[in-house]
PDB file of N, CA and C in Angstrom:
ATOM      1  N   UNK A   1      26.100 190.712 -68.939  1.00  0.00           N
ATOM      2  CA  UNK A   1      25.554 190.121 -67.734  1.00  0.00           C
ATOM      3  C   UNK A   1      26.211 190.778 -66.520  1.00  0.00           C
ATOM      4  N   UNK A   2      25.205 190.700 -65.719  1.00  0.00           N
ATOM      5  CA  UNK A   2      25.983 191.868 -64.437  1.00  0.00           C
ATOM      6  C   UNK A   2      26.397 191.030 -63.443  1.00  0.00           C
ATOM      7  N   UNK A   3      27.080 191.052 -62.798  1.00  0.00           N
ATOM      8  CA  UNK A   3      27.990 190.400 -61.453  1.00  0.00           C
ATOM      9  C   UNK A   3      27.453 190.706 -60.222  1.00  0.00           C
ATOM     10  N   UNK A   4      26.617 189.811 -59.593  1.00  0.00           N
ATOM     11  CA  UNK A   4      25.832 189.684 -58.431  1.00  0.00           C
ATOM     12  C   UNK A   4      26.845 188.824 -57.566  1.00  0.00           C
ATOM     13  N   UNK A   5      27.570 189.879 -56.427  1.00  0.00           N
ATOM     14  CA  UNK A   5      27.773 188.715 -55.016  1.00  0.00           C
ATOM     15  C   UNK A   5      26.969 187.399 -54.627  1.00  0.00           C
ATOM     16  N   UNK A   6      27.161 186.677 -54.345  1.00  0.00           N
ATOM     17  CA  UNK A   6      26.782 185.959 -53.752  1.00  0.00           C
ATOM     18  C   UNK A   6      25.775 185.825 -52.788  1.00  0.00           C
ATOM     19  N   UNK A   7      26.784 186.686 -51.662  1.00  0.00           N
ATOM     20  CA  UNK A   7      26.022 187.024 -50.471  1.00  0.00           C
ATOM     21  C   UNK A   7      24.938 187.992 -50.527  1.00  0.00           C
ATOM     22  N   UNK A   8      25.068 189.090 -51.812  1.00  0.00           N
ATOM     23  CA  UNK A   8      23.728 189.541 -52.169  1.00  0.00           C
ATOM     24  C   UNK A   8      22.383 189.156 -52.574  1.00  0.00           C
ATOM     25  N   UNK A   9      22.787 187.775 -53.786  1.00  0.00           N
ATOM     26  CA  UNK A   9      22.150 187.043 -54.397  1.00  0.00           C
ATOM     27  C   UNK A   9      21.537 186.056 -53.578  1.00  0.00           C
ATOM     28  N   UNK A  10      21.755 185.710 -52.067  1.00  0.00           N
ATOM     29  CA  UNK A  10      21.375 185.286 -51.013  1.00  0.00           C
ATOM     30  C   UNK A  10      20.483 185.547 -49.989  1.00  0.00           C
ATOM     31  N   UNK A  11      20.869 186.737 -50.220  1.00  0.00           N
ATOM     32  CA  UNK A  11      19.972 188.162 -49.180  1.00  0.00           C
ATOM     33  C   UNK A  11      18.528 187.804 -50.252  1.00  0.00           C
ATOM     34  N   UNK A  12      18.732 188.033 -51.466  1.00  0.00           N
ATOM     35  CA  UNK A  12      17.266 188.623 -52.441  1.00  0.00           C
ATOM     36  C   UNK A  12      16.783 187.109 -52.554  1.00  0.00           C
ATOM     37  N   UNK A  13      17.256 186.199 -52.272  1.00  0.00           N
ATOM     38  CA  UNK A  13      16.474 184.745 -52.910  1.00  0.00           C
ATOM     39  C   UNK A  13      15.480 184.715 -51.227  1.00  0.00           C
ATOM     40  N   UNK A  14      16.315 185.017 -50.200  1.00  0.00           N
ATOM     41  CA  UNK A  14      15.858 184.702 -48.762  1.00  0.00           C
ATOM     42  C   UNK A  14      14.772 185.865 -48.756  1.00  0.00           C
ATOM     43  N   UNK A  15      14.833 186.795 -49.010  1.00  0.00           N
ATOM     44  CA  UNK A  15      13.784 187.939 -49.555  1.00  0.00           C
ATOM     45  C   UNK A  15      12.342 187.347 -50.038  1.00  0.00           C
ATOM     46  N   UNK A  16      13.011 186.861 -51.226  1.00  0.00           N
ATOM     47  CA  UNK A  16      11.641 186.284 -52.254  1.00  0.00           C
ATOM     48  C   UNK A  16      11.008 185.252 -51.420  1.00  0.00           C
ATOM     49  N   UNK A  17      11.980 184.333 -51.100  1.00  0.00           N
ATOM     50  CA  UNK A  17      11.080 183.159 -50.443  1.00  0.00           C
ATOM     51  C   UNK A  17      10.549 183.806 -49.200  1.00  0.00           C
ATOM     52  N   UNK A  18      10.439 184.633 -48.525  1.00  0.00           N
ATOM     53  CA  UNK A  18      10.070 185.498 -47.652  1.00  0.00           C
ATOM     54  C   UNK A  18       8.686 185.784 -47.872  1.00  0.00           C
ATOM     55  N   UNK A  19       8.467 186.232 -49.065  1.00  0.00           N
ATOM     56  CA  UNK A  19       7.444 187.175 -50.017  1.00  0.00           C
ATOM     57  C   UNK A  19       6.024 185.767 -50.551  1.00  0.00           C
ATOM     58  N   UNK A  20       7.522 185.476 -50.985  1.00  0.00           N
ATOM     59  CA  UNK A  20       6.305 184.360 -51.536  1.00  0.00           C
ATOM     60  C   UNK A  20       5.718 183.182 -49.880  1.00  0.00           C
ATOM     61  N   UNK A  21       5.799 183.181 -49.604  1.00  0.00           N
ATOM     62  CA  UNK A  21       5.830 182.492 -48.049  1.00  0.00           C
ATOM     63  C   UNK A  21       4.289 183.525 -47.325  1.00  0.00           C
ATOM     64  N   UNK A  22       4.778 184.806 -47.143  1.00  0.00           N
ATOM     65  CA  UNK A  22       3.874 185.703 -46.534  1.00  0.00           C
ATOM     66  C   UNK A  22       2.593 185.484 -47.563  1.00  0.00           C
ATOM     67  N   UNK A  23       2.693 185.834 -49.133  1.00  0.00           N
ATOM     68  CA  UNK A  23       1.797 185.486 -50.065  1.00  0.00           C
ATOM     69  C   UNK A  23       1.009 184.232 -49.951  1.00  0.00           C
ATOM     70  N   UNK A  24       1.215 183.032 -49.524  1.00  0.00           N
ATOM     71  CA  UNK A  24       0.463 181.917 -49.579  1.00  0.00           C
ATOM     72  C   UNK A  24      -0.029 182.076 -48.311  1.00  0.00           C
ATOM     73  N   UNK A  25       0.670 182.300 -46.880  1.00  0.00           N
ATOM     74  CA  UNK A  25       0.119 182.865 -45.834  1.00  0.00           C
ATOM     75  C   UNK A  25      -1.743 183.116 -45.721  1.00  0.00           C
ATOM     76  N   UNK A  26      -1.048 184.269 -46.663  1.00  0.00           N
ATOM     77  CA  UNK A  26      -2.294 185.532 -46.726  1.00  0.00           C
ATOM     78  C   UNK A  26      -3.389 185.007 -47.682  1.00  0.00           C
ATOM     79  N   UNK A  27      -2.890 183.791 -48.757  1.00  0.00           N
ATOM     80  CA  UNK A  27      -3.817 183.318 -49.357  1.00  0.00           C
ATOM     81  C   UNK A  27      -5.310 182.417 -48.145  1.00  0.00           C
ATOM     82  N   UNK A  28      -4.042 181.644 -47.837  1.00  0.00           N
ATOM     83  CA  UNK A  28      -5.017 180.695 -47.199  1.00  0.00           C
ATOM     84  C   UNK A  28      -5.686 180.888 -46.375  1.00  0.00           C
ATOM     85  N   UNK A  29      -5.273 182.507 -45.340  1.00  0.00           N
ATOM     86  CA  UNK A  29      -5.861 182.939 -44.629  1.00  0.00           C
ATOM     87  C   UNK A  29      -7.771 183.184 -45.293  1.00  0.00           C
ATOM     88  N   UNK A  30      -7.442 183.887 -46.694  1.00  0.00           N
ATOM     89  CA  UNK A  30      -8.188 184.692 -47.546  1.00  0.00           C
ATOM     90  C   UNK A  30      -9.471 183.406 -47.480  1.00  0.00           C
ATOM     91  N   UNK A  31      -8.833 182.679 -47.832  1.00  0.00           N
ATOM     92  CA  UNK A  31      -9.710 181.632 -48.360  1.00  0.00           C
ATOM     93  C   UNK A  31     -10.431 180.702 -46.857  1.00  0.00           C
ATOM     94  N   UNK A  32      -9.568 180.455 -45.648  1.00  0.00           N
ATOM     95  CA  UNK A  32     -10.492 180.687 -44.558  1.00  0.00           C
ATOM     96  C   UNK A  32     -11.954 180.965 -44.379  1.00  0.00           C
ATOM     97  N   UNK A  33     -11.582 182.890 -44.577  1.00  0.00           N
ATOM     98  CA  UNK A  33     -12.818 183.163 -44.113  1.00  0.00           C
ATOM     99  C   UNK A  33     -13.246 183.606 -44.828  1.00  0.00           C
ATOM    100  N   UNK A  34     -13.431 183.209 -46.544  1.00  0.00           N
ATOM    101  CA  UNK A  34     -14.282 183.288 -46.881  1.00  0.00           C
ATOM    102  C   UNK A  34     -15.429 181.705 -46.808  1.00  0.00           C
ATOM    103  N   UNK A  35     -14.677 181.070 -46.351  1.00  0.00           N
ATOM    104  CA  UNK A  35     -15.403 179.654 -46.635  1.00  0.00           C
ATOM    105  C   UNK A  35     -16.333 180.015 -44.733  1.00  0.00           C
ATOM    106  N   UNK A  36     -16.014 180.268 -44.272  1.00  0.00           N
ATOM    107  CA  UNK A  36     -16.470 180.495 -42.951  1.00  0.00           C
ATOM    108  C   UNK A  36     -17.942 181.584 -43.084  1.00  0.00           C
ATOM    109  N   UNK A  37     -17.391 182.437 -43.859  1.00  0.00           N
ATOM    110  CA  UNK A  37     -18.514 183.865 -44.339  1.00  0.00           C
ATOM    111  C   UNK A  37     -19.965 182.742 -45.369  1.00  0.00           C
ATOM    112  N   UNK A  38     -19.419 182.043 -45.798  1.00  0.00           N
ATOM    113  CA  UNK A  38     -20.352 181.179 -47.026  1.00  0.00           C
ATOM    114  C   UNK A  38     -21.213 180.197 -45.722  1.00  0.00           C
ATOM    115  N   UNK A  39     -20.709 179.697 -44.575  1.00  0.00           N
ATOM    116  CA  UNK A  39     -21.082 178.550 -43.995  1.00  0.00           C
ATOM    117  C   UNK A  39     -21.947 179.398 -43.430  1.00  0.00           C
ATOM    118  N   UNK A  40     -22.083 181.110 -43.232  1.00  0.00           N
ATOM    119  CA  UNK A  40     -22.242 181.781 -41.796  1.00  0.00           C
ATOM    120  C   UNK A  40     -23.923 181.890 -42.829  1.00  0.00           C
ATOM    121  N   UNK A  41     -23.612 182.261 -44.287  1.00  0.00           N
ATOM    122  CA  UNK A  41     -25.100 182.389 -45.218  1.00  0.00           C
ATOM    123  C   UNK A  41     -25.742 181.852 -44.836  1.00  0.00           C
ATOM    124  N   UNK A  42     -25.417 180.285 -45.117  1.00  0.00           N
ATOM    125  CA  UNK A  42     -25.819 178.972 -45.615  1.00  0.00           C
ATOM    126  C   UNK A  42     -26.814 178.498 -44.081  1.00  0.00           C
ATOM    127  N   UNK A  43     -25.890 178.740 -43.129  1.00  0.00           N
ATOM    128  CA  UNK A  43     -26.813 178.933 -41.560  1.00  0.00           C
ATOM    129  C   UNK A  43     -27.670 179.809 -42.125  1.00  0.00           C
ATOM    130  N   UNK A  44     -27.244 181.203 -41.833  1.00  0.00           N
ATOM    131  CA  UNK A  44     -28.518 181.846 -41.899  1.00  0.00           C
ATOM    132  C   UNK A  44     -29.770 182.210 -42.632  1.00  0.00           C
ATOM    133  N   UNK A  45     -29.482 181.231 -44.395  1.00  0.00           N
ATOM    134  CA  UNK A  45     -30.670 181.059 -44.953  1.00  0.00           C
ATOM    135  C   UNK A  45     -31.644 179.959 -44.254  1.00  0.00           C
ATOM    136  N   UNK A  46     -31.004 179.292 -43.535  1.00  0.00           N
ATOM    137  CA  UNK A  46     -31.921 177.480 -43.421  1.00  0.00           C
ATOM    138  C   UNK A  46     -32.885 178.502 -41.482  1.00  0.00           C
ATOM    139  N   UNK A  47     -31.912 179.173 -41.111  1.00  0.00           N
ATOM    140  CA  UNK A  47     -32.857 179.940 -40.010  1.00  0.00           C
ATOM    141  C   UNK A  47     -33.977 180.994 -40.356  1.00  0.00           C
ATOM    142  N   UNK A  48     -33.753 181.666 -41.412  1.00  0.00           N
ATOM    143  CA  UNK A  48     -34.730 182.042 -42.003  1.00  0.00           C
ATOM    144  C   UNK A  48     -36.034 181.359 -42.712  1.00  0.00           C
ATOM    145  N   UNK A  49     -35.324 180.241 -43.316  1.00  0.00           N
ATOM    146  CA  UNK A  49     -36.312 179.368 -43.766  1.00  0.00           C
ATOM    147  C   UNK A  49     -37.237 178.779 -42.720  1.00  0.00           C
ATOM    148  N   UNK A  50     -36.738 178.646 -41.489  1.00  0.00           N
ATOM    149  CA  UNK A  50     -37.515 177.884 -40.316  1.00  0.00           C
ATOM    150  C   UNK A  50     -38.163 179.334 -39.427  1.00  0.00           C
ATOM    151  N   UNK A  51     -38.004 180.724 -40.078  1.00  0.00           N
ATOM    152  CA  UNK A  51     -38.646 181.424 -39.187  1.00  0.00           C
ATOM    153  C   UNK A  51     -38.243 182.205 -38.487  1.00  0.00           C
ATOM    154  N   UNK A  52     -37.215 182.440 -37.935  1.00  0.00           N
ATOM    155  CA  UNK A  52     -36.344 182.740 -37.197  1.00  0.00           C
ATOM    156  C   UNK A  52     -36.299 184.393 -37.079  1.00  0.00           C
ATOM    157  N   UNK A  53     -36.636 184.999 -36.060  1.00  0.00           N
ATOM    158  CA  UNK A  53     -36.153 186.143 -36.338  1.00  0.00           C
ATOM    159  C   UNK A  53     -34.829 186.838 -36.482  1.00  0.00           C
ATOM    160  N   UNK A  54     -34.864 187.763 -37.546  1.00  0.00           N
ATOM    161  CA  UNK A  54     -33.546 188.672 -37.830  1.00  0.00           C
ATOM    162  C   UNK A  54     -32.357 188.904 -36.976  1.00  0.00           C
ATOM    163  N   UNK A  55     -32.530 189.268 -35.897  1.00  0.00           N
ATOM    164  CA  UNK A  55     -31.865 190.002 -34.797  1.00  0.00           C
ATOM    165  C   UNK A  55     -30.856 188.472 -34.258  1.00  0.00           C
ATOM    166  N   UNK A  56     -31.813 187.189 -34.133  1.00  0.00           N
ATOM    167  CA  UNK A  56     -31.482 185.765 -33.347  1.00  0.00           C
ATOM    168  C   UNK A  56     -30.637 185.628 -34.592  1.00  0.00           C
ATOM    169  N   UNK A  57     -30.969 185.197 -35.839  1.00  0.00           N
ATOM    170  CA  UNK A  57     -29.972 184.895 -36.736  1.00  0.00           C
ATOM    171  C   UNK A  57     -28.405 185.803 -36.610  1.00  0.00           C
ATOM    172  N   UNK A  58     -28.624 186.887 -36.498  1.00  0.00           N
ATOM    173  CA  UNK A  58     -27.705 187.602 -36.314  1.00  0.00           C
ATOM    174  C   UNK A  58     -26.576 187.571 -35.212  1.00  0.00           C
ATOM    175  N   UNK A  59     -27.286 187.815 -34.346  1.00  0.00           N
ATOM    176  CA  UNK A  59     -26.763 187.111 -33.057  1.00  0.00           C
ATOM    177  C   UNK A  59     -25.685 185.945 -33.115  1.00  0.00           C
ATOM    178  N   UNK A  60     -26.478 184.760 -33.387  1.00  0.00           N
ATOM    179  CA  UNK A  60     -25.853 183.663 -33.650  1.00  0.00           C
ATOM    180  C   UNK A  60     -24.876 183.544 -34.717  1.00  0.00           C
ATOM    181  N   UNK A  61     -24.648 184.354 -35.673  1.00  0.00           N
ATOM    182  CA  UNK A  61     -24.262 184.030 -37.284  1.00  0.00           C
ATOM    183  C   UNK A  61     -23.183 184.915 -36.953  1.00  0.00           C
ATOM    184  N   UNK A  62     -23.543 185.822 -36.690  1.00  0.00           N
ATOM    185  CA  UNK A  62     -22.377 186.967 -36.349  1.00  0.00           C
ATOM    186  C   UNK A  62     -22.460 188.617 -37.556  1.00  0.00           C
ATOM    187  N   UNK A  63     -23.701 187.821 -38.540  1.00  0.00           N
ATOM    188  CA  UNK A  63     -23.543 188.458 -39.714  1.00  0.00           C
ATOM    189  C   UNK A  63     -24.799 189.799 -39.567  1.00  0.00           C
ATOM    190  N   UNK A  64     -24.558 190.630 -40.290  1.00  0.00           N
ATOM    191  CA  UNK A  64     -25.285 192.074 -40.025  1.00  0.00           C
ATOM    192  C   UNK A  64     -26.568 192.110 -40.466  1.00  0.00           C
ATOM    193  N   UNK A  65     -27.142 192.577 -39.438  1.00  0.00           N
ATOM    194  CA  UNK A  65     -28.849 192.787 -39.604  1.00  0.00           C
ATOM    195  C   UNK A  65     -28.710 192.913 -41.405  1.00  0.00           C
ATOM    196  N   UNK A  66     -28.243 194.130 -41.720  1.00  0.00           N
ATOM    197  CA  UNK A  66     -28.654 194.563 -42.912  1.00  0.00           C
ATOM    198  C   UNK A  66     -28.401 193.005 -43.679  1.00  0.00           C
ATOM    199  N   UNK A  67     -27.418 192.591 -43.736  1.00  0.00           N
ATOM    200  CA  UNK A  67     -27.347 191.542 -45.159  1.00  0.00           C
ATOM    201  C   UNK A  67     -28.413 190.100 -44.660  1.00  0.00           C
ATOM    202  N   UNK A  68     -28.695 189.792 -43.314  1.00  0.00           N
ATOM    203  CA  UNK A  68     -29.626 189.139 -43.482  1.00  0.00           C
ATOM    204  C   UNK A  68     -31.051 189.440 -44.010  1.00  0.00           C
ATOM    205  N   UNK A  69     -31.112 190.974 -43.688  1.00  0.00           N
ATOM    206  CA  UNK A  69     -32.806 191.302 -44.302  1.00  0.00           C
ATOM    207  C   UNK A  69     -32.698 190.867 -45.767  1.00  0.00           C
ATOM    208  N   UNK A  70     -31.470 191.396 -46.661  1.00  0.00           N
ATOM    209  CA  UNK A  70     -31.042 191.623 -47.737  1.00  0.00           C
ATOM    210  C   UNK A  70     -31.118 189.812 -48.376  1.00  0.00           C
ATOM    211  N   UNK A  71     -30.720 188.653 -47.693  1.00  0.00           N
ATOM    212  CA  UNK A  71     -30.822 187.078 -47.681  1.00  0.00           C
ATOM    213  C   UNK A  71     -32.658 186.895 -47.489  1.00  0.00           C
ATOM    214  N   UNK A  72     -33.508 187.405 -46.638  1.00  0.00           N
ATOM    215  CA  UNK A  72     -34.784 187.489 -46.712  1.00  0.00           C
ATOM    216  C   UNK A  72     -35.369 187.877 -47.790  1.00  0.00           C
ATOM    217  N   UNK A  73     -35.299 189.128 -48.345  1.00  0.00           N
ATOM    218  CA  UNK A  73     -35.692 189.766 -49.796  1.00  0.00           C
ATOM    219  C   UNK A  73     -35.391 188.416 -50.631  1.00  0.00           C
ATOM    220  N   UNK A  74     -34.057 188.366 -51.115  1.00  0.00           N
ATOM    221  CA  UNK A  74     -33.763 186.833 -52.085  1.00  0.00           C
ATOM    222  C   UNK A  74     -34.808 185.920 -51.583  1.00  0.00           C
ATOM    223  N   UNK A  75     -35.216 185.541 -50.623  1.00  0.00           N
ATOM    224  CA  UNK A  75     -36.055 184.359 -50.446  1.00  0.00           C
ATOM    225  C   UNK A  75     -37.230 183.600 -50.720  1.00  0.00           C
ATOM    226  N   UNK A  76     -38.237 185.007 -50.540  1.00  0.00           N
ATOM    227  CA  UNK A  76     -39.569 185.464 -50.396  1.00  0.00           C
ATOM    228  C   UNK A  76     -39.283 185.630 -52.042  1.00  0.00           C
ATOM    229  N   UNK A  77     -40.750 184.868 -52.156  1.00  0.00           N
ATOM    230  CA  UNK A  77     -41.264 184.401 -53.777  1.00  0.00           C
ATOM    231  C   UNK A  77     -41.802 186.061 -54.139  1.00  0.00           C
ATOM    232  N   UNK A  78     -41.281 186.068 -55.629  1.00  0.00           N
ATOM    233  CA  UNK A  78     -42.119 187.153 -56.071  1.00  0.00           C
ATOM    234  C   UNK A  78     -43.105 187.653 -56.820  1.00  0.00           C
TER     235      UNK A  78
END
């Protein structure tokens, strides 16, 4: 077994909890916006459904011409 200072073994625990700290951070960030990206769909299927042109959904949603045309295609019966 190897002989770790103290004050080293202090440094690396304040490290980890550092790490792991930034890690949940970055989780919850993650998970944010994806729940924000899902709400931004979920708008812009129900504006499509009522008609709405592309460009206005966009506008408003924030989300890119292309993936709303791409939410239109899914829509429209085939």
């Amino acid at each position: 077994m190897e002989y770790v200072p103290i004050w080293e073994r202090d440094i690396l625990d304040e490290g980890m909890q550092q790490g792991m700290q930034q890690g949940m951070q970055q989780g919850v960030q993650q998970g944010i916006e994806k729940g924000a990206n899902k709400e931004k769909l979920r708008t812009a299927k129900l504006m499509l459904e009522d008609g709405l042109p592309i460009e206005t959904i966009a506008k408003y949603t924030g989300l890119p011409v292309d993936q709303i045309k791409k939410l239109k295609k899914k829509q429209q019966p085939h």
